[in-house]
N, C-alpha and C. Protein backbone atom coordinates (compact mmCIF):
# COMPACT_ATOMS: atom_id res chain seq x y z
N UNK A 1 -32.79 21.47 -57.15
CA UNK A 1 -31.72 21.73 -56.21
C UNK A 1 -31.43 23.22 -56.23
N UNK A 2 -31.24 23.72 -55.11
CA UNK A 2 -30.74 25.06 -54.89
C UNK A 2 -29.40 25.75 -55.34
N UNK A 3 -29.29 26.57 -55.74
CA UNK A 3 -27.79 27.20 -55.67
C UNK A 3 -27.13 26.63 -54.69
N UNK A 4 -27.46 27.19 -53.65
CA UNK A 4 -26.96 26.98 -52.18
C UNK A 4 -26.41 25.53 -51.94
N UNK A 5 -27.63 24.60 -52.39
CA UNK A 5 -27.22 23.32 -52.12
C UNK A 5 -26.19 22.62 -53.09
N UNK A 6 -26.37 22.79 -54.80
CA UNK A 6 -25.47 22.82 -55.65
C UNK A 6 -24.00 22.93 -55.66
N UNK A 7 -24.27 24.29 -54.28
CA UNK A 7 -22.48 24.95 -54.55
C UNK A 7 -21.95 23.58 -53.72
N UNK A 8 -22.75 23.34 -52.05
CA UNK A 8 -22.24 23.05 -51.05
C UNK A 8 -21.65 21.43 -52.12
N UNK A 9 -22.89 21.12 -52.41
CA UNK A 9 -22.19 19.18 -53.02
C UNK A 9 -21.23 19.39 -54.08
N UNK A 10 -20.99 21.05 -55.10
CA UNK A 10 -19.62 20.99 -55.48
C UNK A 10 -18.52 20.82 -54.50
N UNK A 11 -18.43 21.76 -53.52
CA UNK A 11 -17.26 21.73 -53.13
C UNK A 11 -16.94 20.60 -52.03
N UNK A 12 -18.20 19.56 -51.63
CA UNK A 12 -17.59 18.22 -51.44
C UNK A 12 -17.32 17.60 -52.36
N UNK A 13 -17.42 17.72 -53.78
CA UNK A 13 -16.67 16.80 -54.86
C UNK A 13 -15.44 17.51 -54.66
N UNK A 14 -15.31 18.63 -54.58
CA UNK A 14 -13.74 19.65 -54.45
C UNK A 14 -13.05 18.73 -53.69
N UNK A 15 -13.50 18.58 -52.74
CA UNK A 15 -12.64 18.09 -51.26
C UNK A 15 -12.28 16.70 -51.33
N UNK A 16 -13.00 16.31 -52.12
CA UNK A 16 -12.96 14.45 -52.39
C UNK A 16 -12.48 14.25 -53.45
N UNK A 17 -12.48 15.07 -54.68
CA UNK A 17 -11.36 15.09 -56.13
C UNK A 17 -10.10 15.30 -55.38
N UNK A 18 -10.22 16.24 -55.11
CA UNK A 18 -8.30 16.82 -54.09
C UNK A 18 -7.39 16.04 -53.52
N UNK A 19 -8.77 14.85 -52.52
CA UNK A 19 -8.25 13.82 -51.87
C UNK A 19 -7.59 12.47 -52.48
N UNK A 20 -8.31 12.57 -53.36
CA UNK A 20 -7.78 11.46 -54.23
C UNK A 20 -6.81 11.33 -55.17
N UNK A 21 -6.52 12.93 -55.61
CA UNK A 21 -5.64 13.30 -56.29
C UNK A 21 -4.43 13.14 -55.94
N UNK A 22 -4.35 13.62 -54.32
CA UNK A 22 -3.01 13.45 -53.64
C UNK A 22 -2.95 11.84 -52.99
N UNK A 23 -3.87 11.21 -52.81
CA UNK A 23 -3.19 9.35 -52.89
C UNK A 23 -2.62 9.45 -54.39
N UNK A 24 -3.09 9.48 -55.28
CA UNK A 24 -2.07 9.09 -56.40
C UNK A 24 -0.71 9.76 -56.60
N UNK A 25 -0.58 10.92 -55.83
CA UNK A 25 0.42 11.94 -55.66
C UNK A 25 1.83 11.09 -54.96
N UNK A 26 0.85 10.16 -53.57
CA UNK A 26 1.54 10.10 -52.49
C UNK A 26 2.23 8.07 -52.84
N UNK A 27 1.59 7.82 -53.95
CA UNK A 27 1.57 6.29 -54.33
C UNK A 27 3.17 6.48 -54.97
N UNK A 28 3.52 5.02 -54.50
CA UNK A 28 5.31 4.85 -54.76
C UNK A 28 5.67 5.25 -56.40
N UNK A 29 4.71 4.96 -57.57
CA UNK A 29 5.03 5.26 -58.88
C UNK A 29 5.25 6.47 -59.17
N UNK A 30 4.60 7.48 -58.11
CA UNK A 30 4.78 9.23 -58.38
C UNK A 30 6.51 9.34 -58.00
N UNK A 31 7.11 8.76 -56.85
CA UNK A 31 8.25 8.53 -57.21
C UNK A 31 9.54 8.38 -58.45
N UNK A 32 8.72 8.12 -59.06
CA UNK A 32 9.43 7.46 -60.42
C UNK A 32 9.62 9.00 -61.31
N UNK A 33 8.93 9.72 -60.96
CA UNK A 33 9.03 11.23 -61.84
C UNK A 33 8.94 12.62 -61.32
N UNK A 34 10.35 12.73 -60.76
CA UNK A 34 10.25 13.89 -59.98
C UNK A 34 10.02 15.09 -60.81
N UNK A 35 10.62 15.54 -61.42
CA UNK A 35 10.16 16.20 -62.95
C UNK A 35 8.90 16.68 -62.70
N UNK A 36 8.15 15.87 -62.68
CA UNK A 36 6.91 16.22 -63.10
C UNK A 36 5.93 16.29 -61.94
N UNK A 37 6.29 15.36 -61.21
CA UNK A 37 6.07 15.58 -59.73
C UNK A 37 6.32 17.53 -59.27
N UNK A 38 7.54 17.97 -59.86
CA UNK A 38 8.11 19.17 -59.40
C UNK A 38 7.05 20.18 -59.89
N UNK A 39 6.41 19.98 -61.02
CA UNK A 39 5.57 20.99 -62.20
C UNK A 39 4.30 20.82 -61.43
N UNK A 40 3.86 19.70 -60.73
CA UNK A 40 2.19 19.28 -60.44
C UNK A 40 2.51 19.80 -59.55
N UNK A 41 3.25 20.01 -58.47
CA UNK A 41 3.31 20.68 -57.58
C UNK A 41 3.29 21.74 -57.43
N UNK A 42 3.91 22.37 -58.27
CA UNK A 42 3.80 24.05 -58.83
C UNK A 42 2.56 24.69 -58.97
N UNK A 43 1.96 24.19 -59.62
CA UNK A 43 0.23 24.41 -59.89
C UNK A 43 -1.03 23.88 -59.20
N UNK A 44 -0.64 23.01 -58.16
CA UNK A 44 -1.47 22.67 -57.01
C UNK A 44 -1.03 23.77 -56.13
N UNK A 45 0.37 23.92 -55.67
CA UNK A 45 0.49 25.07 -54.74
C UNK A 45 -0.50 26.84 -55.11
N UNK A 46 -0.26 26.75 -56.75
CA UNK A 46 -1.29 27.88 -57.11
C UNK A 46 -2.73 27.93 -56.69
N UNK A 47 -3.32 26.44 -56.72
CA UNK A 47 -4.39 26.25 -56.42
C UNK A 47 -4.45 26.75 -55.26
N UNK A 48 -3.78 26.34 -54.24
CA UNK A 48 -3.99 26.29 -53.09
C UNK A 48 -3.90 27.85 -52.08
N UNK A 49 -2.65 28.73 -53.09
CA UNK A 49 -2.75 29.97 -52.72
C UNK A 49 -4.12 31.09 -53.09
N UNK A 50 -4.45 30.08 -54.78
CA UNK A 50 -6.10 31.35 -54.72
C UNK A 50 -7.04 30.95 -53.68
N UNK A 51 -7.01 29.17 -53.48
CA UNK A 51 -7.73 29.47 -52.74
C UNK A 51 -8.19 29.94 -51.01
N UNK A 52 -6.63 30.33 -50.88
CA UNK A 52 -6.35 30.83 -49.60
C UNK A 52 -6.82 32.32 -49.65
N UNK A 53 -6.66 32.77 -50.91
CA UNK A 53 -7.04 35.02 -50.96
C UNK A 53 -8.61 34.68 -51.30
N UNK A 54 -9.03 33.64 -51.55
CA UNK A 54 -10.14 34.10 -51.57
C UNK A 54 -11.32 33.48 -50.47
N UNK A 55 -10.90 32.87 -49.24
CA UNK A 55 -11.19 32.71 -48.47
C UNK A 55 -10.91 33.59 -47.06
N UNK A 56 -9.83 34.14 -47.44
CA UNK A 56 -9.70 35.25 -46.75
C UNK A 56 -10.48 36.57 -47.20
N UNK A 57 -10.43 36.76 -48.46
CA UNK A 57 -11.67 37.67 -49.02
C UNK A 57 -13.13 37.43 -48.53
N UNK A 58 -13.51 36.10 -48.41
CA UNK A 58 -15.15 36.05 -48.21
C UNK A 58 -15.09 36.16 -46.44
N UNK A 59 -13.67 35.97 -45.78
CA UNK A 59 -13.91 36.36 -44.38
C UNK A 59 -14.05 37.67 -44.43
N UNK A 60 -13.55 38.65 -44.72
CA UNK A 60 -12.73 39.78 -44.90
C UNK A 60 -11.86 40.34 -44.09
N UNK A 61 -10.97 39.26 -44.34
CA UNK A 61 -9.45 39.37 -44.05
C UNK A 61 -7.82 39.42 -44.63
N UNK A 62 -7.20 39.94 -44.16
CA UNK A 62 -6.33 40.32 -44.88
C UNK A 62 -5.61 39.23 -45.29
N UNK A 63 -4.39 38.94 -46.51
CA UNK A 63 -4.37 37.75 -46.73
C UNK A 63 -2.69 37.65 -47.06
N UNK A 64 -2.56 37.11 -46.42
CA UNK A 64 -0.96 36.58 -46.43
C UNK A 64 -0.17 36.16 -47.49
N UNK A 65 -0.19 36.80 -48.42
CA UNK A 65 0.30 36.06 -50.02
C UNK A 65 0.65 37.79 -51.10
N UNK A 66 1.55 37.09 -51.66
CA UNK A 66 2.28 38.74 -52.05
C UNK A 66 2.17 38.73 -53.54
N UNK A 67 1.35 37.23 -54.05
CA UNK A 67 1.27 37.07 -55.54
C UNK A 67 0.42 35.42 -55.57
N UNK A 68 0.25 35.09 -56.48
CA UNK A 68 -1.03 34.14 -57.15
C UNK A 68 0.03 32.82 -56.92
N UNK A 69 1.37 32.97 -57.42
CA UNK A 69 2.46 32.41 -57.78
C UNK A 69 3.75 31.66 -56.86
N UNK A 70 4.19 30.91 -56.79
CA UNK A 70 5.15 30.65 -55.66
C UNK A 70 6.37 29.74 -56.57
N UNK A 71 7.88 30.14 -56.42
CA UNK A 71 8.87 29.30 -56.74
C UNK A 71 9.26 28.45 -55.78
N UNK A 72 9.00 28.59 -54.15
CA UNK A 72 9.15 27.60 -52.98
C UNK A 72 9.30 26.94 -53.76
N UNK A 73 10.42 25.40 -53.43
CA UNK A 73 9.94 23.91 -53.73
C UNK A 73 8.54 23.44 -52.64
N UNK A 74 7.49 22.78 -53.09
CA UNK A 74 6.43 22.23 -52.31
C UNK A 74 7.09 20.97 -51.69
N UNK A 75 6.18 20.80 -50.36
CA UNK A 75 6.26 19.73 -49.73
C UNK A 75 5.08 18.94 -49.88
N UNK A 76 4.62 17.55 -50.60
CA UNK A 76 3.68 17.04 -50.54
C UNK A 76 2.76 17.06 -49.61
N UNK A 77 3.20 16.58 -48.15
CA UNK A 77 2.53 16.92 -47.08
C UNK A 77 1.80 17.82 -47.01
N UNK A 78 2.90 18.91 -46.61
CA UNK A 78 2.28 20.30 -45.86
C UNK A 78 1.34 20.37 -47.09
N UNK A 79 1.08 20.87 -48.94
CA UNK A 79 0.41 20.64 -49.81
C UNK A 79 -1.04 20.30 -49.36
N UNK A 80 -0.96 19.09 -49.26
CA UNK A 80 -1.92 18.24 -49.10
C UNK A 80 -3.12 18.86 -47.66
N UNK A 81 -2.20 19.41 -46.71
CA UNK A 81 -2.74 19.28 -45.07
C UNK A 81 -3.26 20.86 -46.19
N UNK A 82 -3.19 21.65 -46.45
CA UNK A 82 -3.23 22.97 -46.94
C UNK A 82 -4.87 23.06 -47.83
N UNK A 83 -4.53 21.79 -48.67
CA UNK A 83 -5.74 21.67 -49.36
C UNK A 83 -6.77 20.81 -48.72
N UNK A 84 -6.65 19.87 -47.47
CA UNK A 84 -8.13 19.54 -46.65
C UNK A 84 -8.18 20.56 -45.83
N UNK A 85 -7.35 21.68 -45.11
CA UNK A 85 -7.58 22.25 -44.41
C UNK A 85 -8.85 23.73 -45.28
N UNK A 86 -8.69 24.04 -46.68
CA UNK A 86 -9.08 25.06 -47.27
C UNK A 86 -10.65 24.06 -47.81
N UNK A 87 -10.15 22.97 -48.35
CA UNK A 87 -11.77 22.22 -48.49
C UNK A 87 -12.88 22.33 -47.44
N UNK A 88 -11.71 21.71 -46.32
CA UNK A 88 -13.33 21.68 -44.99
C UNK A 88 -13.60 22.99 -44.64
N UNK A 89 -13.01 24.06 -45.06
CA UNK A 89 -13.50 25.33 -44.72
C UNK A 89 -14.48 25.81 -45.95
N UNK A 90 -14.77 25.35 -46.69
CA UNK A 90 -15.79 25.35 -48.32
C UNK A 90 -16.71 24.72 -47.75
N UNK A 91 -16.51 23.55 -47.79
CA UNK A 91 -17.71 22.59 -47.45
C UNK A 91 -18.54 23.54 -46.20
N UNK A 92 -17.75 23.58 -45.17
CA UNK A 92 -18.36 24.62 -44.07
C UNK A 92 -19.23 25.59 -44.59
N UNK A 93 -18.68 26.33 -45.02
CA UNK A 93 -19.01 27.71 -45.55
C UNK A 93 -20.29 27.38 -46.65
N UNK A 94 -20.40 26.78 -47.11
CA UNK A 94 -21.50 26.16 -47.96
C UNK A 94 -22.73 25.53 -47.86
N UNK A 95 -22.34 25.35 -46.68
CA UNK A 95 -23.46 24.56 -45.83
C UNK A 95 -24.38 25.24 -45.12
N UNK A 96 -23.12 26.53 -44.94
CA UNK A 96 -23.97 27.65 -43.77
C UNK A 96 -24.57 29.03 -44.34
N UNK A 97 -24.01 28.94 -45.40
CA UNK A 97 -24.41 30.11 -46.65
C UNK A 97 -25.61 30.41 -47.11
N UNK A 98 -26.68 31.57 -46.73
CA UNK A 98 -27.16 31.92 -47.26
C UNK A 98 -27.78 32.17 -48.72
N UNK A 99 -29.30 31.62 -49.29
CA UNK A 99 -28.90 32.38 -50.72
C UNK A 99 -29.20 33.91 -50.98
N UNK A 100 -29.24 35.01 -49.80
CA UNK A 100 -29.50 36.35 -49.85
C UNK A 100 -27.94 36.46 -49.43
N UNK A 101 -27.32 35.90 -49.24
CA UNK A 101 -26.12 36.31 -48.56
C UNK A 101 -25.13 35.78 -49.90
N UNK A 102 -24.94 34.59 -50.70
CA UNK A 102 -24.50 34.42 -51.94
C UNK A 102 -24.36 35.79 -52.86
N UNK A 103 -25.66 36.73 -52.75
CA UNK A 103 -25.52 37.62 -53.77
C UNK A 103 -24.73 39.17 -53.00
N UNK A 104 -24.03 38.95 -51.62
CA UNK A 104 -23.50 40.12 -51.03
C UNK A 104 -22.19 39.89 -51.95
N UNK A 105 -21.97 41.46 -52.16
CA UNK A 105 -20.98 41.89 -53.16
C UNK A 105 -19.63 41.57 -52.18
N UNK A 106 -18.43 41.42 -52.64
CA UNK A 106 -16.56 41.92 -52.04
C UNK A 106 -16.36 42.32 -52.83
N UNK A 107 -15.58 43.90 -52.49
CA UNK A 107 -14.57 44.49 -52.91
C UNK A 107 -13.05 44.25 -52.69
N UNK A 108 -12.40 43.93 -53.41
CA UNK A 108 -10.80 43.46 -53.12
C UNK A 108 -9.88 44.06 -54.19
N UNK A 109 -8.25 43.50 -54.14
CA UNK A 109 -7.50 43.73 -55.09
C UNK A 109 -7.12 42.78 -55.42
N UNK A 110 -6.50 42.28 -56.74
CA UNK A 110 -6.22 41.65 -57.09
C UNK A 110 -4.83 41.75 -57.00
N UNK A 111 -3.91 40.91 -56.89
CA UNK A 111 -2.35 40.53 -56.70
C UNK A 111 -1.74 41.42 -57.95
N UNK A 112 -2.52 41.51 -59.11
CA UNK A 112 -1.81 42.32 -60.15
C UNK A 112 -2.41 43.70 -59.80
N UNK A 113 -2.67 44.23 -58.74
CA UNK A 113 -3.06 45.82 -58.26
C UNK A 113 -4.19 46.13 -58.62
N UNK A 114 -5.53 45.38 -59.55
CA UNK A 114 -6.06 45.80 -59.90
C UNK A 114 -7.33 45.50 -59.40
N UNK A 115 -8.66 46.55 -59.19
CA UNK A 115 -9.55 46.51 -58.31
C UNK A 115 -10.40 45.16 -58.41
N UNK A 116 -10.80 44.26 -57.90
CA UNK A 116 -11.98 42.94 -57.71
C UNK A 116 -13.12 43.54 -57.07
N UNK A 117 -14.07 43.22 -58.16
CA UNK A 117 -15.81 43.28 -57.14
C UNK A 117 -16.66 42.20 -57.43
N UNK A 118 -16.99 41.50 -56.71
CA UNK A 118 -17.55 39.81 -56.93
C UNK A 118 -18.66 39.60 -56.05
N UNK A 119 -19.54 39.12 -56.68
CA UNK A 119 -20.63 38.78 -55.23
C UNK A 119 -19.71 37.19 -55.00
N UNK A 120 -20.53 37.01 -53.54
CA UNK A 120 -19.45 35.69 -52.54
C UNK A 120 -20.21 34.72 -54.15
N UNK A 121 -21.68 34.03 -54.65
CA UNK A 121 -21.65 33.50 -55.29
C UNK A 121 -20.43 33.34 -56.23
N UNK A 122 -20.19 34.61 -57.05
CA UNK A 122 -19.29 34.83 -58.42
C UNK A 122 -18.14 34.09 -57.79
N UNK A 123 -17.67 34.19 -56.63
CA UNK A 123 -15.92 33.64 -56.06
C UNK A 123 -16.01 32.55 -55.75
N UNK A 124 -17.31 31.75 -55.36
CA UNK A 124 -17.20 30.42 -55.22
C UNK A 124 -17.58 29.67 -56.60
N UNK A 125 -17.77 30.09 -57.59
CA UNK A 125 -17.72 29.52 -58.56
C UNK A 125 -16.48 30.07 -59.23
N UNK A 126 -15.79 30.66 -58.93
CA UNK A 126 -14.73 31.00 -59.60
C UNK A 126 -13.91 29.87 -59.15
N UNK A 127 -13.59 29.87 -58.17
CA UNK A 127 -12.87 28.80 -56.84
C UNK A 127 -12.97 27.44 -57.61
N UNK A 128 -13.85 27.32 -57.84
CA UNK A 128 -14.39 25.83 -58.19
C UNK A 128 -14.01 25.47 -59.94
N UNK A 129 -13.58 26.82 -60.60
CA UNK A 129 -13.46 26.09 -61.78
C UNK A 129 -12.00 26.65 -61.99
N UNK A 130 -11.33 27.66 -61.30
CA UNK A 130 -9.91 27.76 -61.57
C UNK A 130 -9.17 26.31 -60.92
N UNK A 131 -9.51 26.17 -59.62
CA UNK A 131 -9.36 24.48 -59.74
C UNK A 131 -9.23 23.36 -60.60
N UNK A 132 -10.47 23.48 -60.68
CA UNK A 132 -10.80 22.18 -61.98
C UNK A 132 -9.98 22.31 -63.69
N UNK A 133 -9.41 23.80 -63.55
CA UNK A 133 -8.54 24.03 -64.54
C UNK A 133 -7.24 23.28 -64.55
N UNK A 134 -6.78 23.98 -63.50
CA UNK A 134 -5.50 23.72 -63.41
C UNK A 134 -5.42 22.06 -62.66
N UNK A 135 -6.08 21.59 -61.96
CA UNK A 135 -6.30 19.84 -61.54
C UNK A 135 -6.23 19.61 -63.22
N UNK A 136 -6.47 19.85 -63.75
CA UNK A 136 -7.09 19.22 -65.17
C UNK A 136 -5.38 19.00 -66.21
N UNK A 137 -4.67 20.26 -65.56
CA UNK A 137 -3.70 20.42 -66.46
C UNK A 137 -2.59 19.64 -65.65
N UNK A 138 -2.82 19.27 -64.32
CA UNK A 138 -1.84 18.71 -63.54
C UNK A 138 -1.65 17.23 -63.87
N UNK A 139 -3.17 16.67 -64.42
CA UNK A 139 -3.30 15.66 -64.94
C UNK A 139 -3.11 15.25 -66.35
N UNK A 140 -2.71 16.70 -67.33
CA UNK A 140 -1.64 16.30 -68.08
C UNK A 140 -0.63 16.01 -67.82
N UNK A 141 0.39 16.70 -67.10
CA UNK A 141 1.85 16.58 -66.70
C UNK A 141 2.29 15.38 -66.22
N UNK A 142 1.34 14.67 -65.45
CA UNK A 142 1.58 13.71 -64.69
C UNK A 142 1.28 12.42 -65.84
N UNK A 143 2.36 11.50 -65.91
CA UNK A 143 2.27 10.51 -66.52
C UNK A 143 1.05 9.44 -66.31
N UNK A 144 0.26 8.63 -66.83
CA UNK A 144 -0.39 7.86 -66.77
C UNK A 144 -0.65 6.90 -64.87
N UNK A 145 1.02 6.67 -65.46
CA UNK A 145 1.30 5.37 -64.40
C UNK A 145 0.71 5.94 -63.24
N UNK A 146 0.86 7.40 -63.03
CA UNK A 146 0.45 7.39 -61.61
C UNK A 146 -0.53 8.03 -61.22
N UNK A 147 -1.46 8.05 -62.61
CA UNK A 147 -3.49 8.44 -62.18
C UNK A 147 -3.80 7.00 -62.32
N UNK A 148 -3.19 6.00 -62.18
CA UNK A 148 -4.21 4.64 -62.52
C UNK A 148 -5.31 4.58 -61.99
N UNK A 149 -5.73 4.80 -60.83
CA UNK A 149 -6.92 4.85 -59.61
C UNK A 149 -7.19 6.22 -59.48
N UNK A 150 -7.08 7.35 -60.49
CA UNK A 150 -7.23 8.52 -60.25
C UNK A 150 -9.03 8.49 -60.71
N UNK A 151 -9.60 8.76 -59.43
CA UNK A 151 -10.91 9.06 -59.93
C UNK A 151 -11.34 10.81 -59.49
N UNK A 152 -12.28 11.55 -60.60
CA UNK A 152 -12.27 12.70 -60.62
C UNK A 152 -13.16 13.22 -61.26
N UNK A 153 -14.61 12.46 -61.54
CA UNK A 153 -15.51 13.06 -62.19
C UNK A 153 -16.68 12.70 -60.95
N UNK A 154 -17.28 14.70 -61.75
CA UNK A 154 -18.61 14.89 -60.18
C UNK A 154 -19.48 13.34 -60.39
N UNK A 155 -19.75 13.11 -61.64
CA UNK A 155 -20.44 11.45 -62.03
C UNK A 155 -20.27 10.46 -60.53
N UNK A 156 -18.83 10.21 -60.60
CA UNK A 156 -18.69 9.02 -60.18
C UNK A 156 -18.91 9.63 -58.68
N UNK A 157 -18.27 10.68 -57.79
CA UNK A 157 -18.82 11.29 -56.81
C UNK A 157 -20.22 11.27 -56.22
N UNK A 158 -20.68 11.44 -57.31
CA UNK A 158 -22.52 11.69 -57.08
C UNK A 158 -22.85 9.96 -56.52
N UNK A 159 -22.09 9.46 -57.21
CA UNK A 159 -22.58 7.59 -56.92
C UNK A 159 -22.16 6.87 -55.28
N UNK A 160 -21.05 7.79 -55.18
CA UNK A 160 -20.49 7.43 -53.31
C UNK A 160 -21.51 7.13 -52.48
C-alpha cells in the first residue's frame, strides 16, 4: 500500500471513529453527565480547531482562530456538523493527493508565534495522531455507560 493510499484509508477511519464517537455523544446516557460531557467537549472542540489551521494551512489560507484553545461552551451539533464537515474535506484531499506533492514543504506560524515548516505529508500525520490523542483522552473522561457501542479501532474499521 502506498503512502498516499494509507493516509487516504486513515482519514476514512478519522471520519468514521468521529462519527461514532458523537452517536455515543448524542445517546440519552451522555445526558446523565454533563460534567463531563462539558470537558469532552472542550477537547473535541480543540480537535476540531487544529484541525481547521491546518487545513487552512495545506490550502494556504488564512485561518480564522486566534489560539489552539476555546472557553466557548460547545454545542454538540454545530461540534459534530464541524467535524464531518473537516473529515470529508481529508478524505477529499487524500484521495486527490499526490505522492510528489505529500513531500511539498508549508511554512506557517504557530498560535504560540512561533515559526512551522512541515511537508503537507508531516501535517497529515500530525492531524491524525493529535486526534487520536486527545479522542483517546476524551474517552477517559467520559464514563463507561456512554462508550457502550463505542467502536474505534482502525481493526474493526478495516472489517466494514
Amino acid at each position: 500500500m502506498s503512502a498516499t493510499n494509507l493516509l487516504h484509508s486513515l482519514y476514512k477511519y478519522k471520519a468514521w471513529s468521529e462519527e461514532e464517537l458523537f452517536k455515543c455523544l448524542k445517546a440519552p446516557a451522555a445526558k446523565k453527565f454533563p460534567t463531563e460531557m462539558e470537558e469532552a467537549l472542550y477537547w473535541l472542540a480543540h480537535i476540531n480547531i487544529v484541525d481547521q489551521l491546518f487545513i487552512a494551512r495545506l490550502q494556504g489560507k488564512p485561518d480564522e482562530f486566534d489560539s489552539i484553545l476555546t472557553e466557548q461552551k460547545q454545542d454538540l451539533g454545530r461540534l459534530e456538523e464541524c467535524f464531518s464537515s473537516a473529515n470529508q474535506w481529508f478524505v477529499n484531499y487524500t484521495q486527490s493527493i499526490t505522492a510528489i506533492e505529500l513531500s511539498d514543504p508549508i511554512a506557517f506560524i504557530f498560535k504560540d508565534g512561533k515559526p512551522g515548516n512541515m511537508t503537507k505529508e508531516q501535517v497529515l500525520a500530525h492531524v491524525l495522531s493529535h486526534g487520536l490523542q486527545h479522542r483517546g483522552s476524551v474517552a477517559t473522561i467520559l464514563p463507561r455507560e456512554i462508550l457502550l457501542d463505542h467502536k474505534d479501532h482502525f481493526t474493526t474499521f478495516l472489517k466494514l
